[in-house]
PDB file of N, CA and C in Angstrom:
ATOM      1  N   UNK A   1      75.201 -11.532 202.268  1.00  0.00           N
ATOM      2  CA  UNK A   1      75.624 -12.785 202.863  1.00  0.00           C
ATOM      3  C   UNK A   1      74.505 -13.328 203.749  1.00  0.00           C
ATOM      4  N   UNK A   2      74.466 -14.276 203.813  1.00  0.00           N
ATOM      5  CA  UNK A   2      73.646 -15.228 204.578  1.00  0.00           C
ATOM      6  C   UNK A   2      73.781 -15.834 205.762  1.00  0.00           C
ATOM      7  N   UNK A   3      73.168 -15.617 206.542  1.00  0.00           N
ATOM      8  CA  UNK A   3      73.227 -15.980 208.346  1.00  0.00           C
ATOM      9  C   UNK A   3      72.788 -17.356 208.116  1.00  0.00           C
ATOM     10  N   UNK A   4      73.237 -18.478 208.870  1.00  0.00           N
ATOM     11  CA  UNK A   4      72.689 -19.726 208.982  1.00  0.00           C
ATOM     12  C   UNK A   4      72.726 -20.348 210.909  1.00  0.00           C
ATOM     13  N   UNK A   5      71.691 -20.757 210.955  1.00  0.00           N
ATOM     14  CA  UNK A   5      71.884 -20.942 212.692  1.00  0.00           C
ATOM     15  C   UNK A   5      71.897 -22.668 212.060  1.00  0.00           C
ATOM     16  N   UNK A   6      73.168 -22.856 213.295  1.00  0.00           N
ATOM     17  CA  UNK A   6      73.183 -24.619 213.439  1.00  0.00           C
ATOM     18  C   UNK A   6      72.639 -25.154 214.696  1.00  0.00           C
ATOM     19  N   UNK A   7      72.465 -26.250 214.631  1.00  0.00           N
ATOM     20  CA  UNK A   7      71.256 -26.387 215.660  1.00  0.00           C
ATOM     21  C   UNK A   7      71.643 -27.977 216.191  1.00  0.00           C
ATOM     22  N   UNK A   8      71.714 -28.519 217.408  1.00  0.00           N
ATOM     23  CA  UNK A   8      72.348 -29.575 217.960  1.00  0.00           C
ATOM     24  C   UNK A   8      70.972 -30.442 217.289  1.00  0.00           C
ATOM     25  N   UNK A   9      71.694 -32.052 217.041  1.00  0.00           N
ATOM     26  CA  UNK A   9      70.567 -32.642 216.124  1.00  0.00           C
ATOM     27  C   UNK A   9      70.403 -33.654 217.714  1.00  0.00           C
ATOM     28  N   UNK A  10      71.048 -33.621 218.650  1.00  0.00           N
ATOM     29  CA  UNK A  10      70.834 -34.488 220.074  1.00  0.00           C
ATOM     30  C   UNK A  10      70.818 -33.576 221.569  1.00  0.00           C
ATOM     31  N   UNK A  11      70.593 -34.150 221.903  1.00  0.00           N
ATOM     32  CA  UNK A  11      70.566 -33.252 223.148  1.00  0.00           C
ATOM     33  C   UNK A  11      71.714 -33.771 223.952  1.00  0.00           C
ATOM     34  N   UNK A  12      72.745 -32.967 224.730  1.00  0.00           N
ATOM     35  CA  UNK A  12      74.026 -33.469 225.262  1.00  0.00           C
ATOM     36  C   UNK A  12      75.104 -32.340 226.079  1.00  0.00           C
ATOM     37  N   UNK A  13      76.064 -32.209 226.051  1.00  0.00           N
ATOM     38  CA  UNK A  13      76.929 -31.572 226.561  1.00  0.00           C
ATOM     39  C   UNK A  13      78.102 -31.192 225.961  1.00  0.00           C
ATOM     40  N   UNK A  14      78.590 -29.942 225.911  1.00  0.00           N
ATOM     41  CA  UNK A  14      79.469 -29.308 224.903  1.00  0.00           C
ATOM     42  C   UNK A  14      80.955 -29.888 225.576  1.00  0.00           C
ATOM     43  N   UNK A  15      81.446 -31.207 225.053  1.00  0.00           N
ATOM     44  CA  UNK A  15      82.381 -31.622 224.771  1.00  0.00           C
ATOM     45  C   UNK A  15      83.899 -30.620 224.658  1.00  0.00           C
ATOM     46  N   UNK A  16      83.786 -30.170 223.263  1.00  0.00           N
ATOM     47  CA  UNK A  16      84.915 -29.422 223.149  1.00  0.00           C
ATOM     48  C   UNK A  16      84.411 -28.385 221.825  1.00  0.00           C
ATOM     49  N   UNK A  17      85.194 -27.377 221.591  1.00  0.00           N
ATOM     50  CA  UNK A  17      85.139 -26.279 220.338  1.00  0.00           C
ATOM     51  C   UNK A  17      85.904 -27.095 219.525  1.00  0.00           C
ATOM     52  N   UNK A  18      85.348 -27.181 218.050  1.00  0.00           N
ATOM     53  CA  UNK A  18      86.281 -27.252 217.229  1.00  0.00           C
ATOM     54  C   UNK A  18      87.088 -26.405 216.044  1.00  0.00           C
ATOM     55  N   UNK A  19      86.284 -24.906 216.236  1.00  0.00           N
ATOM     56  CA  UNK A  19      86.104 -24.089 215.709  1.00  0.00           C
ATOM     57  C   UNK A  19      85.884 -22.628 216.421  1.00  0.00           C
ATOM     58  N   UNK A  20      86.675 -21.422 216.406  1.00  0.00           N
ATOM     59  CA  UNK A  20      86.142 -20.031 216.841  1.00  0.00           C
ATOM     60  C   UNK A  20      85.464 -18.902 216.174  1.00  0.00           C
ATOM     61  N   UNK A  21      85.239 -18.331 217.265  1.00  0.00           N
ATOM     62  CA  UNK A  21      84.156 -17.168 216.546  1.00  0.00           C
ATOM     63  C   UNK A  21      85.366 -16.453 215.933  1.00  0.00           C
ATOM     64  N   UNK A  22      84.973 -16.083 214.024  1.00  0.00           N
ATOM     65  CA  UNK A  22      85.510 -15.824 213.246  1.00  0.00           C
ATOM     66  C   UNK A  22      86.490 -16.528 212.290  1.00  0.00           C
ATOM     67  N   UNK A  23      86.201 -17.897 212.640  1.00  0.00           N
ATOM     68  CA  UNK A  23      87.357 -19.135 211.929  1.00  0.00           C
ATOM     69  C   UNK A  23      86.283 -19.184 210.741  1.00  0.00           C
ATOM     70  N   UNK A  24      86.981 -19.702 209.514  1.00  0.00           N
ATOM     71  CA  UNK A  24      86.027 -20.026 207.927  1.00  0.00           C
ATOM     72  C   UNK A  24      86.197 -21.582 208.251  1.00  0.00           C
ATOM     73  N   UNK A  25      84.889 -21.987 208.104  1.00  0.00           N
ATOM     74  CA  UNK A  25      84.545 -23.661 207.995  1.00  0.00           C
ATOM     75  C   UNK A  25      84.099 -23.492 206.595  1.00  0.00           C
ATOM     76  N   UNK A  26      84.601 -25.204 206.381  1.00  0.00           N
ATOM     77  CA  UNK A  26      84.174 -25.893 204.966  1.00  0.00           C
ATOM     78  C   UNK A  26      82.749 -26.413 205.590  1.00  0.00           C
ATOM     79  N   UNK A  27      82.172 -26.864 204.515  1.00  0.00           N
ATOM     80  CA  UNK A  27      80.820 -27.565 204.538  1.00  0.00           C
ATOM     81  C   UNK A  27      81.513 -28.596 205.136  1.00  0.00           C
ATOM     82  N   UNK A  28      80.698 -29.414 205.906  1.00  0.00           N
ATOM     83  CA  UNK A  28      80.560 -30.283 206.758  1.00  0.00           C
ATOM     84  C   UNK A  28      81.947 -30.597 207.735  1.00  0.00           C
ATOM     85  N   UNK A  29      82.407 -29.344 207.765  1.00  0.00           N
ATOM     86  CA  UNK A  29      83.598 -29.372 209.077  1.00  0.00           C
ATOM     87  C   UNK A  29      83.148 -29.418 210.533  1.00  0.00           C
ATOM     88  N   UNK A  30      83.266 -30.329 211.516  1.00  0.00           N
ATOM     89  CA  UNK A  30      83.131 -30.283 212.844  1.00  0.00           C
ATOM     90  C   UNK A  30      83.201 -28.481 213.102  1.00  0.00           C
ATOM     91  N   UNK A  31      82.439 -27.840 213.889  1.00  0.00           N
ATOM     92  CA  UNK A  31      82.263 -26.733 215.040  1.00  0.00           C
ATOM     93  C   UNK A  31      82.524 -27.409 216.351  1.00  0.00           C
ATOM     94  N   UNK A  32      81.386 -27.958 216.609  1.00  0.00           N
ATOM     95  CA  UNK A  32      81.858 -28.391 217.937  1.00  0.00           C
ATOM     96  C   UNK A  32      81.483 -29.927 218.222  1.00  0.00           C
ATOM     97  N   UNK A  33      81.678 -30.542 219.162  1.00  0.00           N
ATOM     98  CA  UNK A  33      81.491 -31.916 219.612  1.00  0.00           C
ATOM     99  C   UNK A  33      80.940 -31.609 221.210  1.00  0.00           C
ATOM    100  N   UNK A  34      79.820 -32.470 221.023  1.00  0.00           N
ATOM    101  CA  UNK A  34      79.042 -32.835 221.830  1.00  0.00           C
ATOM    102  C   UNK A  34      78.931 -34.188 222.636  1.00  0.00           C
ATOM    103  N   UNK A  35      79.419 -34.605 223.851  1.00  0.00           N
ATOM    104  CA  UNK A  35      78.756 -35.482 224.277  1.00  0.00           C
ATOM    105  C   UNK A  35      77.450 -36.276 224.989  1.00  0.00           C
ATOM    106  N   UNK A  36      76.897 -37.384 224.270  1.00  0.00           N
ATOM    107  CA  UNK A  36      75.627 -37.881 224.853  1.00  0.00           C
ATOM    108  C   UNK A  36      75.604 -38.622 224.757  1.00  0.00           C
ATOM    109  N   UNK A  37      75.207 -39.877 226.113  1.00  0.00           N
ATOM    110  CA  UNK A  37      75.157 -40.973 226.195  1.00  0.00           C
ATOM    111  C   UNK A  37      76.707 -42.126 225.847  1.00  0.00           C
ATOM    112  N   UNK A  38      77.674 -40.568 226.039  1.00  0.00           N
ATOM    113  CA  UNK A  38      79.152 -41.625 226.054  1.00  0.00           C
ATOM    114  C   UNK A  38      79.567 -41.548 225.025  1.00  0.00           C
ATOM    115  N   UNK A  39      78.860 -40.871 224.151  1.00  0.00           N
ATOM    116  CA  UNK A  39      79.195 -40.861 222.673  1.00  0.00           C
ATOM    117  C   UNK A  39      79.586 -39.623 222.346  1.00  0.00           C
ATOM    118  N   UNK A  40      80.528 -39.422 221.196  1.00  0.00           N
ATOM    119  CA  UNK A  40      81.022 -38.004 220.734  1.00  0.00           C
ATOM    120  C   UNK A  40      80.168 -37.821 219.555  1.00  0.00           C
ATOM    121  N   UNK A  41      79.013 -36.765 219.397  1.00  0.00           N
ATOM    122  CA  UNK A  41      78.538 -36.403 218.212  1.00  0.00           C
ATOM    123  C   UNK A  41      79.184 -35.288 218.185  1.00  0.00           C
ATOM    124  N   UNK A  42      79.286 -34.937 216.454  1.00  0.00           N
ATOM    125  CA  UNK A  42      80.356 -33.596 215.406  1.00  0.00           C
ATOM    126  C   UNK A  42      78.675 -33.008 215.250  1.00  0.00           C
ATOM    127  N   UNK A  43      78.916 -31.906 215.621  1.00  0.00           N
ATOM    128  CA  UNK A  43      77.725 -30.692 215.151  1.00  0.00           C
ATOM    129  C   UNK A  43      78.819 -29.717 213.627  1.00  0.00           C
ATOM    130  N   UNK A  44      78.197 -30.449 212.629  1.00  0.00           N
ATOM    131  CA  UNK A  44      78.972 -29.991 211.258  1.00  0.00           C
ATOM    132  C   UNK A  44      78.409 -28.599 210.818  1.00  0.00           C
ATOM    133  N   UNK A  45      79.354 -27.742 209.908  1.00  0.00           N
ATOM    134  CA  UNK A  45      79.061 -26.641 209.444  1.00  0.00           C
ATOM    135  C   UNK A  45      77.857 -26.919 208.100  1.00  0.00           C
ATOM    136  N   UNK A  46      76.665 -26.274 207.984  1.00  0.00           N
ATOM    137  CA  UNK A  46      76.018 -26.900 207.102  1.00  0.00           C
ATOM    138  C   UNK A  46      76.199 -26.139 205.585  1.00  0.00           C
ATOM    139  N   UNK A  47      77.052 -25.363 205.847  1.00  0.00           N
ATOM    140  CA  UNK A  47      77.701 -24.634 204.485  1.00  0.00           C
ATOM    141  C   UNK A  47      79.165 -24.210 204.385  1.00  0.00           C
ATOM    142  N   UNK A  48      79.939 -23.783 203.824  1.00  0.00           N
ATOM    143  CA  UNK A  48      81.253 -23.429 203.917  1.00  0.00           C
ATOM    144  C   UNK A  48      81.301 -21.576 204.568  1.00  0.00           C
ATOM    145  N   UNK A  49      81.647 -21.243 205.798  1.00  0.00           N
ATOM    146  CA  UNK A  49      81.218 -19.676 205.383  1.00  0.00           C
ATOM    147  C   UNK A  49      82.434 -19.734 207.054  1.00  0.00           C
ATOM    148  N   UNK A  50      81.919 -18.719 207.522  1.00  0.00           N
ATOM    149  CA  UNK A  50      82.364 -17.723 208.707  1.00  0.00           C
ATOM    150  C   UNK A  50      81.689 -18.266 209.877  1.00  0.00           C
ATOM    151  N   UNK A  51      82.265 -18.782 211.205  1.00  0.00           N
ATOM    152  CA  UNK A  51      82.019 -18.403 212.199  1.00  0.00           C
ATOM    153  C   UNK A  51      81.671 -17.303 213.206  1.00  0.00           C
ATOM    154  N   UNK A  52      80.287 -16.925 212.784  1.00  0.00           N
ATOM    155  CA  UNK A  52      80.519 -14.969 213.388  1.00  0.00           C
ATOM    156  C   UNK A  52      79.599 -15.561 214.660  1.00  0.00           C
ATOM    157  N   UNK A  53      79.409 -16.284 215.549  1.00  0.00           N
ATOM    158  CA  UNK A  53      78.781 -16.667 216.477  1.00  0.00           C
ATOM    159  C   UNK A  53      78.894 -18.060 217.549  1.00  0.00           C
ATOM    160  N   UNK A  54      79.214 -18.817 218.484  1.00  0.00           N
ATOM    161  CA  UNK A  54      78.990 -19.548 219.185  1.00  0.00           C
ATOM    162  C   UNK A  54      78.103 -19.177 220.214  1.00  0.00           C
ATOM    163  N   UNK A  55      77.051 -20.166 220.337  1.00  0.00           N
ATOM    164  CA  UNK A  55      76.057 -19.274 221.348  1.00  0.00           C
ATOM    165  C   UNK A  55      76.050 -20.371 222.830  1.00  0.00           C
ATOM    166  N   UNK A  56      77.218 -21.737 222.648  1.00  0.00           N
ATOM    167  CA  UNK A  56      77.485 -22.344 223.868  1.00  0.00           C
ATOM    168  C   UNK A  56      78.790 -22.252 224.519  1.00  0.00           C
ATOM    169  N   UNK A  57      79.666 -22.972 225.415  1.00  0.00           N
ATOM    170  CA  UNK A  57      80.431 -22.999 225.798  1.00  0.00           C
ATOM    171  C   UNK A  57      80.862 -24.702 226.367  1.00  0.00           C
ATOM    172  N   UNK A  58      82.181 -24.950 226.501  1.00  0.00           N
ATOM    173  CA  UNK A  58      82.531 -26.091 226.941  1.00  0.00           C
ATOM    174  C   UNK A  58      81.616 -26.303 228.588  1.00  0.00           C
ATOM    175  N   UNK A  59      81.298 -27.590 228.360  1.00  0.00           N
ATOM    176  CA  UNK A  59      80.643 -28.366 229.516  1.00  0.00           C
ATOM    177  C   UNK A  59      79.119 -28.053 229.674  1.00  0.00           C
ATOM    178  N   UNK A  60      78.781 -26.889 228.893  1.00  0.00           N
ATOM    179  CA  UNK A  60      77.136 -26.227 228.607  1.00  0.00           C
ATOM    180  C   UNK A  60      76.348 -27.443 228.477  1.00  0.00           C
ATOM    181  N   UNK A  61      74.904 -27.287 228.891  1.00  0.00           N
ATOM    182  CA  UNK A  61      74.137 -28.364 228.615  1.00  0.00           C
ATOM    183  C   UNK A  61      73.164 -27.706 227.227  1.00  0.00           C
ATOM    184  N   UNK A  62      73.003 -28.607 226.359  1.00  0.00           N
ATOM    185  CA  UNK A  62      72.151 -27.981 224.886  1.00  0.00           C
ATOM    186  C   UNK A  62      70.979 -29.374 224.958  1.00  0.00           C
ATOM    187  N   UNK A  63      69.599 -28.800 224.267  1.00  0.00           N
ATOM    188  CA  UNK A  63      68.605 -29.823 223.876  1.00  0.00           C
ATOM    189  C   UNK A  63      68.932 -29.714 222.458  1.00  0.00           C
ATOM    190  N   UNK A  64      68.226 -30.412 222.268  1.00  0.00           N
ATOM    191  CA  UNK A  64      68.138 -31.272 220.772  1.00  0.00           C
ATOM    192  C   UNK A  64      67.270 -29.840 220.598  1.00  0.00           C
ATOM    193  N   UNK A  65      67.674 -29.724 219.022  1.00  0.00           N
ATOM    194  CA  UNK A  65      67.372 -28.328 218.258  1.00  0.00           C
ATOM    195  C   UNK A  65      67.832 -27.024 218.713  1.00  0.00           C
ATOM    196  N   UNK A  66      68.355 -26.924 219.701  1.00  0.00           N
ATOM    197  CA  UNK A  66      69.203 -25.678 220.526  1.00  0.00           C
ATOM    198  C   UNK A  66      70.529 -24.857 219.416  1.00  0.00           C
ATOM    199  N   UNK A  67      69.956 -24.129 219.279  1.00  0.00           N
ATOM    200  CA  UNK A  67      70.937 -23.338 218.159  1.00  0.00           C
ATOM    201  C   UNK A  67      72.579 -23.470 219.060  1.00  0.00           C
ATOM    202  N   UNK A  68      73.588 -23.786 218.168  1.00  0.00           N
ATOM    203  CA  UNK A  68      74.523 -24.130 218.510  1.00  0.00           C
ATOM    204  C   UNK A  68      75.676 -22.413 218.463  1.00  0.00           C
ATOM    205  N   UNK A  69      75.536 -22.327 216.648  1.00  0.00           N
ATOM    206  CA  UNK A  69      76.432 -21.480 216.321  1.00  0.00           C
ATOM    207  C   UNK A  69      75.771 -20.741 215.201  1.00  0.00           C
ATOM    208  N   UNK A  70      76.728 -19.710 214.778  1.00  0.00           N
ATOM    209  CA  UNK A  70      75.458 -18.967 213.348  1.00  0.00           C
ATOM    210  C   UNK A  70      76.884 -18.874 212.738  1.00  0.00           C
ATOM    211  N   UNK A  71      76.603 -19.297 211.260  1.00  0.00           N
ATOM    212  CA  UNK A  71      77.934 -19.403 210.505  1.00  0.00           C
ATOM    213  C   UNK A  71      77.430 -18.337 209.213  1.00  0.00           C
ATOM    214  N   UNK A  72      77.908 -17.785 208.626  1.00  0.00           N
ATOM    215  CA  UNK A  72      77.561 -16.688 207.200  1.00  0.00           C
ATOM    216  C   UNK A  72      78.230 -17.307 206.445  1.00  0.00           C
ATOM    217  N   UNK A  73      77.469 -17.232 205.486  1.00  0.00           N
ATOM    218  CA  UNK A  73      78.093 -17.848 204.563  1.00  0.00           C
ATOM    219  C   UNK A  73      78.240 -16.759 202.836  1.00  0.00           C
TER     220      UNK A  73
END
């Protein structure tokens, strides 16, 4: 199986989970939501697999490219 790290495409603030460590996401299912600049960006699963990782938490501050979550797929 295959490890995949997701990676915030903005830099912002961890909004809310949409997803837990060990939940199965579809390809392009919200993980988590991020806010920046007032806006809600969806940090999507980039394959269908396993949540075996969140590496933020609600209200966390992330940069742009900051590994978010590691999903297996």
């Amino acid at each position: 199986m295959a490890r995949v790290e997701v990676t915030a495409s903005i830099a912002g603030i961890v909004l809310r989970l949409e997803a837990a460590e060990g939940a199965h996401v579809s390809e392009g299912e919200p993980i988590l939501i991020l806010e920046s600049m007032k806006m809600e960006i969806p940090v999507e699963a980039p394959c269908a697999g396993r949540v075996v990782r969140l590496h933020v938490a609600v209200d966390g501050a992330v940069a742009e490219g900051d590994v978010v979550a590691t999903v297996e797929s």
